[in-house]
Protein backbone atom coordinates (compact mmCIF):
# COMPACT_ATOMS: atom_id res chain seq x y z
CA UNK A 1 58.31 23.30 121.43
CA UNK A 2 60.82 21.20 119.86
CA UNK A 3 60.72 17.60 120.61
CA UNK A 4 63.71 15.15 120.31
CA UNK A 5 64.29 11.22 120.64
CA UNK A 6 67.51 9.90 122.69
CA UNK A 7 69.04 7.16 120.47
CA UNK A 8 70.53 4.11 121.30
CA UNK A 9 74.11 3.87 122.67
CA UNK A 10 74.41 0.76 124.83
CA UNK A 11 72.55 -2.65 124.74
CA UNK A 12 71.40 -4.81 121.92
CA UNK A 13 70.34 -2.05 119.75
CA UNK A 14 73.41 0.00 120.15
CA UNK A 15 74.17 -0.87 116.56
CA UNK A 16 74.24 0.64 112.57
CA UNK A 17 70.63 -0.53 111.85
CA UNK A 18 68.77 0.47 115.10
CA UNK A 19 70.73 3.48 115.48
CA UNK A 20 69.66 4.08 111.88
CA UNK A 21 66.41 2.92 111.86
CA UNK A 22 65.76 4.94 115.01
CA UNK A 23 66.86 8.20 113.65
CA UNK A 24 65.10 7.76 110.24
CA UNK A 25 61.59 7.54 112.06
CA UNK A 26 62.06 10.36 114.52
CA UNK A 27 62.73 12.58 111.05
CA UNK A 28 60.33 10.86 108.91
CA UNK A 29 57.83 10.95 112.12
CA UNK A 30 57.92 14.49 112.49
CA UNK A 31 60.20 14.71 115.57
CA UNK A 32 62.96 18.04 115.43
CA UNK A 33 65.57 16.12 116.80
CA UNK A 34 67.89 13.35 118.22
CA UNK A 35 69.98 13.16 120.91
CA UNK A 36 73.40 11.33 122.35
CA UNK A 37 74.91 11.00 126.01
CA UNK A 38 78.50 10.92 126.33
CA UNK A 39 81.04 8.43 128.19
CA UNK A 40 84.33 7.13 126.63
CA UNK A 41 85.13 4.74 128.91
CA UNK A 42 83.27 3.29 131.50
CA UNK A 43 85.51 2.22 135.00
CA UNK A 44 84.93 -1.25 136.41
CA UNK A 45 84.68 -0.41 139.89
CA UNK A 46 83.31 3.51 140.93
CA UNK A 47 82.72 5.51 144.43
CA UNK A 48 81.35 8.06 142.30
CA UNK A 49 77.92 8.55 143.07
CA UNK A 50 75.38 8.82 139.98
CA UNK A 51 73.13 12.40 140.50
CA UNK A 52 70.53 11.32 138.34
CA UNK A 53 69.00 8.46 139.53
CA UNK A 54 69.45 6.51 142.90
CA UNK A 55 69.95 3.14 141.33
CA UNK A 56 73.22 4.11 139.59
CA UNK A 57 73.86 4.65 135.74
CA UNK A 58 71.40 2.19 133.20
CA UNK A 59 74.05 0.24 131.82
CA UNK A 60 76.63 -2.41 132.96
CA UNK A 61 80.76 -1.69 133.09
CA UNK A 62 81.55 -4.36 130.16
CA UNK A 63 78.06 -3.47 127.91
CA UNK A 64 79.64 -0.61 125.72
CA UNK A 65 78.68 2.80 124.99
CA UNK A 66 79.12 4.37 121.51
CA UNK A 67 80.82 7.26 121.18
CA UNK A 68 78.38 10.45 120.98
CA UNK A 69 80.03 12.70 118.53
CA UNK A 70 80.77 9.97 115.84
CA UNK A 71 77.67 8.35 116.33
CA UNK A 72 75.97 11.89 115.26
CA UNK A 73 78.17 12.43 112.51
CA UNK A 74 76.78 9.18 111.29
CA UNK A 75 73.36 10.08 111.86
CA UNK A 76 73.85 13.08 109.81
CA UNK A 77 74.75 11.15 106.40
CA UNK A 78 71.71 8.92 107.02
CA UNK A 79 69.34 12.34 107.86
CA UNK A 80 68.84 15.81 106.21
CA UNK A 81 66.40 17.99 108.40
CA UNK A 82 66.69 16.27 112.23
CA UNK A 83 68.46 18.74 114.65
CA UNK A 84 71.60 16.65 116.42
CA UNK A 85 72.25 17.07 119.58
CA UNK A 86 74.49 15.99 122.67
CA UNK A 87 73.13 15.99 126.47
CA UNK A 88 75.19 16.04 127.82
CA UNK A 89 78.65 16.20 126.15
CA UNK A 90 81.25 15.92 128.83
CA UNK A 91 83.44 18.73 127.01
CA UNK A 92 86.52 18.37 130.12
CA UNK A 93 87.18 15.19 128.86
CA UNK A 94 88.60 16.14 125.42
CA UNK A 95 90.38 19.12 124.89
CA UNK A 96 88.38 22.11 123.25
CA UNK A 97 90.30 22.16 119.82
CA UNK A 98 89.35 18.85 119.20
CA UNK A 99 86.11 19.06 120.05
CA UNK A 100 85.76 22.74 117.82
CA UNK A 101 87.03 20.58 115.05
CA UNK A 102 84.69 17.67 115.25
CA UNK A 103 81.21 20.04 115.90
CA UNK A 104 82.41 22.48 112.77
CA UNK A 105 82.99 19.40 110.85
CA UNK A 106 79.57 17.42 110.88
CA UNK A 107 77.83 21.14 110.88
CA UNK A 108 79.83 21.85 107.47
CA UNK A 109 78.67 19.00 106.45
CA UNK A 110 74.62 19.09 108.33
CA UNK A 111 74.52 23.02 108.01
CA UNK A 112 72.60 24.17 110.85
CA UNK A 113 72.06 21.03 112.50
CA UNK A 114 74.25 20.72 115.36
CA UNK A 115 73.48 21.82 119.31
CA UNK A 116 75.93 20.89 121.77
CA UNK A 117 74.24 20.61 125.18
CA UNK A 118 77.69 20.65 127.47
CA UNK A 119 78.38 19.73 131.36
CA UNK A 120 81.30 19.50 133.49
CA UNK A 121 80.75 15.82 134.29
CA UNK A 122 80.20 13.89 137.56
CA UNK A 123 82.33 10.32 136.86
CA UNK A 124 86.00 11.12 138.89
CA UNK A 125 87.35 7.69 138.04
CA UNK A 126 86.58 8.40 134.36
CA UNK A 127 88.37 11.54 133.98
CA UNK A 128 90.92 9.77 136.04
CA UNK A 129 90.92 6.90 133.25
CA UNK A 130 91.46 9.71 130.46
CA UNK A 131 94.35 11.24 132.50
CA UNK A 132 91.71 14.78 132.95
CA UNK A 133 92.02 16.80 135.49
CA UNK A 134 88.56 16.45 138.17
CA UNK A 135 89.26 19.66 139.87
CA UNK A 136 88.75 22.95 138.77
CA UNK A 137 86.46 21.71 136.13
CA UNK A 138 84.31 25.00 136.03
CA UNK A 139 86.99 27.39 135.55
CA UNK A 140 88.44 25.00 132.63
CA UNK A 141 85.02 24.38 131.31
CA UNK A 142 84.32 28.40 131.00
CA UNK A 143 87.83 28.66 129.10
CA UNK A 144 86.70 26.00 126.71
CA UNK A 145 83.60 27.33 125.44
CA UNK A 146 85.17 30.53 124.79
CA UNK A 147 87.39 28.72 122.75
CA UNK A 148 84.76 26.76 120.97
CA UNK A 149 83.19 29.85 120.21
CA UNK A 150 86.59 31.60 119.07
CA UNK A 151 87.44 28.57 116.74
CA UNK A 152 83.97 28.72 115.15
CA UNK A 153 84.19 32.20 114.44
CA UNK A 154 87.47 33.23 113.77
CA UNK A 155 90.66 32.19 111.50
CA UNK A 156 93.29 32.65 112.31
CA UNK A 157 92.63 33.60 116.54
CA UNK A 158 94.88 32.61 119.53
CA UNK A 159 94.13 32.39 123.36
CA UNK A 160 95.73 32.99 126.25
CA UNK A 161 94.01 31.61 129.43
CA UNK A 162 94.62 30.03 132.85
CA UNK A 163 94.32 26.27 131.76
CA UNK A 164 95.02 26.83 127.60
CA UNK A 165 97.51 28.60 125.97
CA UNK A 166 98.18 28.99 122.10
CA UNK A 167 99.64 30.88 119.18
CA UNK A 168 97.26 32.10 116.38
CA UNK A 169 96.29 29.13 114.92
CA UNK A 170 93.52 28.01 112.06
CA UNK A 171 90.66 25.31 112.92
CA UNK A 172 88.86 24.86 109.81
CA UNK A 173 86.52 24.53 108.32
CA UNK A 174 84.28 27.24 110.10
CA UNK A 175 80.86 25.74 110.32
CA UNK A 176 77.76 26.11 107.69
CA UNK A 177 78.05 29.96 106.48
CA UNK A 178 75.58 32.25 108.36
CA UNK A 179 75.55 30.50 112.17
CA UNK A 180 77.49 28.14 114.19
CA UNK A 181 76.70 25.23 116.49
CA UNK A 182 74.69 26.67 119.07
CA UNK A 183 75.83 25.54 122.69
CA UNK A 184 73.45 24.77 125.71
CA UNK A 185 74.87 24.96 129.54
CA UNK A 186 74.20 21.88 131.53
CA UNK A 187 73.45 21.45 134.95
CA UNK A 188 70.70 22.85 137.51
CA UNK A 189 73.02 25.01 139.66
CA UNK A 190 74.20 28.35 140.24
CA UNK A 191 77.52 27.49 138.88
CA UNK A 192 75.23 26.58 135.49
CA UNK A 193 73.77 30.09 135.57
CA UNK A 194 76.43 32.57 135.85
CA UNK A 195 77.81 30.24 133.09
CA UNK A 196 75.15 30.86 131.19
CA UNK A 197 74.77 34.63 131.62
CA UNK A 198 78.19 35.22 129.85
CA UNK A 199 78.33 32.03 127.57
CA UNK A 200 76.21 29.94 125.33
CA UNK A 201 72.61 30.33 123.96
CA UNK A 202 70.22 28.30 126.27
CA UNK A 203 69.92 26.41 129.52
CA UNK A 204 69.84 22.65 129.21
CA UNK A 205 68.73 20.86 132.37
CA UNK A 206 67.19 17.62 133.97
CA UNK A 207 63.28 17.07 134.65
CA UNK A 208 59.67 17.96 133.32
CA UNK A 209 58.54 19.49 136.48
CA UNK A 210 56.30 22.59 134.56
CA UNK A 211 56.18 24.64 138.25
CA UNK A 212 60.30 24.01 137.84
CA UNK A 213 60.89 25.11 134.92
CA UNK A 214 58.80 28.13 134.52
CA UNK A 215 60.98 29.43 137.65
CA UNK A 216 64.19 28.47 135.61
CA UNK A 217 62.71 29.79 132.52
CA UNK A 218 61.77 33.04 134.58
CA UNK A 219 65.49 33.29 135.91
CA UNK A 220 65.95 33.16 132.32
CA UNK A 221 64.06 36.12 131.45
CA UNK A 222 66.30 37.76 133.74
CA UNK A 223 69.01 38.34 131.20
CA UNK A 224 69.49 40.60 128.96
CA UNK A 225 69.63 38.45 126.30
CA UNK A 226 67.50 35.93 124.59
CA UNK A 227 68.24 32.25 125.64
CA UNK A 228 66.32 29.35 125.17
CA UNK A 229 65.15 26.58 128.48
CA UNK A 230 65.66 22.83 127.06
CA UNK A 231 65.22 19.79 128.98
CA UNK A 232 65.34 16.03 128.89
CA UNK A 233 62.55 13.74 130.52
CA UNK A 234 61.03 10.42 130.00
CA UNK A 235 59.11 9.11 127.20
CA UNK A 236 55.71 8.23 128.51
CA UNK A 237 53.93 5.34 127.11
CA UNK A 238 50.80 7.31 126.95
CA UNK A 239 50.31 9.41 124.32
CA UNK A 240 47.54 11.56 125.81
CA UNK A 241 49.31 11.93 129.44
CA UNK A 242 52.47 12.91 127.41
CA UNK A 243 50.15 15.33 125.10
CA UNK A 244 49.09 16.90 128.81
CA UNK A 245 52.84 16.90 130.31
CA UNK A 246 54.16 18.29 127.17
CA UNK A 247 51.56 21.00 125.94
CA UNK A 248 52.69 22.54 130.02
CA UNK A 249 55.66 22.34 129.29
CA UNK A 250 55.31 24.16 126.38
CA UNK A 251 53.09 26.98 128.43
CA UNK A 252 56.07 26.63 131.09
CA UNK A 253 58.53 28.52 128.43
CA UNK A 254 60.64 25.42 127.41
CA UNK A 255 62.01 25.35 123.96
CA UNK A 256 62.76 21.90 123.54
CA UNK A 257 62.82 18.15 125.20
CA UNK A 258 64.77 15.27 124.70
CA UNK A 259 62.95 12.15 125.23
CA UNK A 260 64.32 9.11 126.36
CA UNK A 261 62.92 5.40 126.79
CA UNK A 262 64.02 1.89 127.51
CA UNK A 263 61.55 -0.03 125.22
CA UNK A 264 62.23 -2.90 122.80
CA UNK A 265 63.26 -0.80 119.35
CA UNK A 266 59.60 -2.12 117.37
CA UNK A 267 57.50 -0.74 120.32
CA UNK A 268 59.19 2.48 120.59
CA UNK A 269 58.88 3.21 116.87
CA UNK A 270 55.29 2.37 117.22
CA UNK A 271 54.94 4.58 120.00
CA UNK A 272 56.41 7.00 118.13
CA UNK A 273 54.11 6.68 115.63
CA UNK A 274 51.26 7.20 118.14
CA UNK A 275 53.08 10.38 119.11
CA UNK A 276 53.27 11.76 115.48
CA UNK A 277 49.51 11.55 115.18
CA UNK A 278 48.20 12.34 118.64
CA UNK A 279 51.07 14.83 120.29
CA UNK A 280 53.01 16.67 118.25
CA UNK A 281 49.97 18.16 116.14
CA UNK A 282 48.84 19.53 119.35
CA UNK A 283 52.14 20.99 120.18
CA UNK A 284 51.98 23.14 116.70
């Protein structure tokens, strides 16, 4: 199983050096990859409800929140073996071209490094902000990985769908020769899963429930195709508890975790450290 670190994008270390320093241990540590969340702007005043915890989102309106896709590209330079990934990246809130462009770009550039873990967002009032359309968002969100995967594949292609509608038209540069940025479904519903059964390569959800996931990952097994279960939990401050949670996880049939934690930058690298010697040995 493939473990990954979330990196900082709001609050005091949501900057160059911490970012840095963060992604440097994780690769240097012996962790596969790191991850980014994605918001572009953040409304002052929301009914939207948040689905993953009951307190609302962890940061405040006027903090800040780095953008996911740059911040990766500039993780990338500063890297060479570290998979980079997004979970989620909100993919309705910029249209699919742009997106193609930016993911073939850091991949040309990180060959094989890139895993875009997409969703269909929650946040009305943000799409709202960015002028995006709220409804339909599944219908639109099935025509944009097709063209994702069109754009990384093809040059010259053109598309003509419900929502997007172009002439033959060239995206380069086509990512790293030999593969392309491999793209994860978000979500937990059904909606995820027929989504899933006709596009992208794996199943990127919410939780580190092992009885959970082995049903998802058995729903999985359903197809008739392989696709890989990924995930994104908490970081425990245990090592052995998280050596227990993880190694059933593992058994469970998921590929790969994101971790994420709240902890002053020092401690987390220490923990970190912890992990390298005491969990991820065990894990391989």
């Amino acid at each position: 199983m493939r473990i990954g670190l979330h990196v900082p994008q709001w609050g005091e270390h949501a900057n160059r050096r911490d970012v840095l320093d963060l992604a440097q241990a994780a690769e240097e540590l012996g962790f596969d990859a790191v991850w980014v969340a994605d918001h572009i702007v953040i409304p002052e005043e929301s009914e939207s409800r948040y689905p993953y915890r009951d307190d609302g989102v962890p940061f405040e309106p006027g903090e800040g929140f780095l953008e996911g896709l740059t911040q990766l590209a500039v993780i990338a330079g500063a890297t060479s073996r570290v998979l980079l990934g997004t979970s989620v990246l909100v993919l309705l809130m910029r249209h699919p071209l742009y997106v193609a462009k930016i993911a073939a770009t850091i991949d040309a550039l990180a060959p094989g490094r890139v895993q875009l873990a997409v969703g269909a967002g929650w946040w009305k009032e943000e799409f709202e902000l960015l002028d995006q359309r709220f409804e339909q968002r599944g219908r639109r969100m099935d025509e944009q990985i097709d063209i994702l995967n069109l754009a990384w594949t093809q040059s010259p292609f053109e598309y003509h769908g419900e929502f997007y509608d172009f002439a033959p038209l060239h995206c380069r540069p086509l990512p790293a020769p030999g593969g392309r940025p491999r793209v994860f479904i978000g979500g937990m519903g059904a909606p995820a899963l027929r989504r899933l059964q006709k596009r992208g390569d794996g199943w990127h959800v919410v939780g580190s429930d092992p009885t959970v996931l082995a049903k998802l990952r058995r729903q999985l097994d359903e197809f008739d195709r392989p696709l890989e279960l990924s995930t994104s939990g908490g970081m425990s401050r245990d090592p052995e508890r998280a050596r227990v949670r993880l190694t059933a996880l593992a058994e469970a049939g998921v590929a790969q975790i994101a971790l994420n934690s709240d902890q002053p930058l020092e401690e987390l690298i220490g923990l970190m450290t912890r992990y390298s010697e005491d969990v991820l040995p065990a894990l391989r």
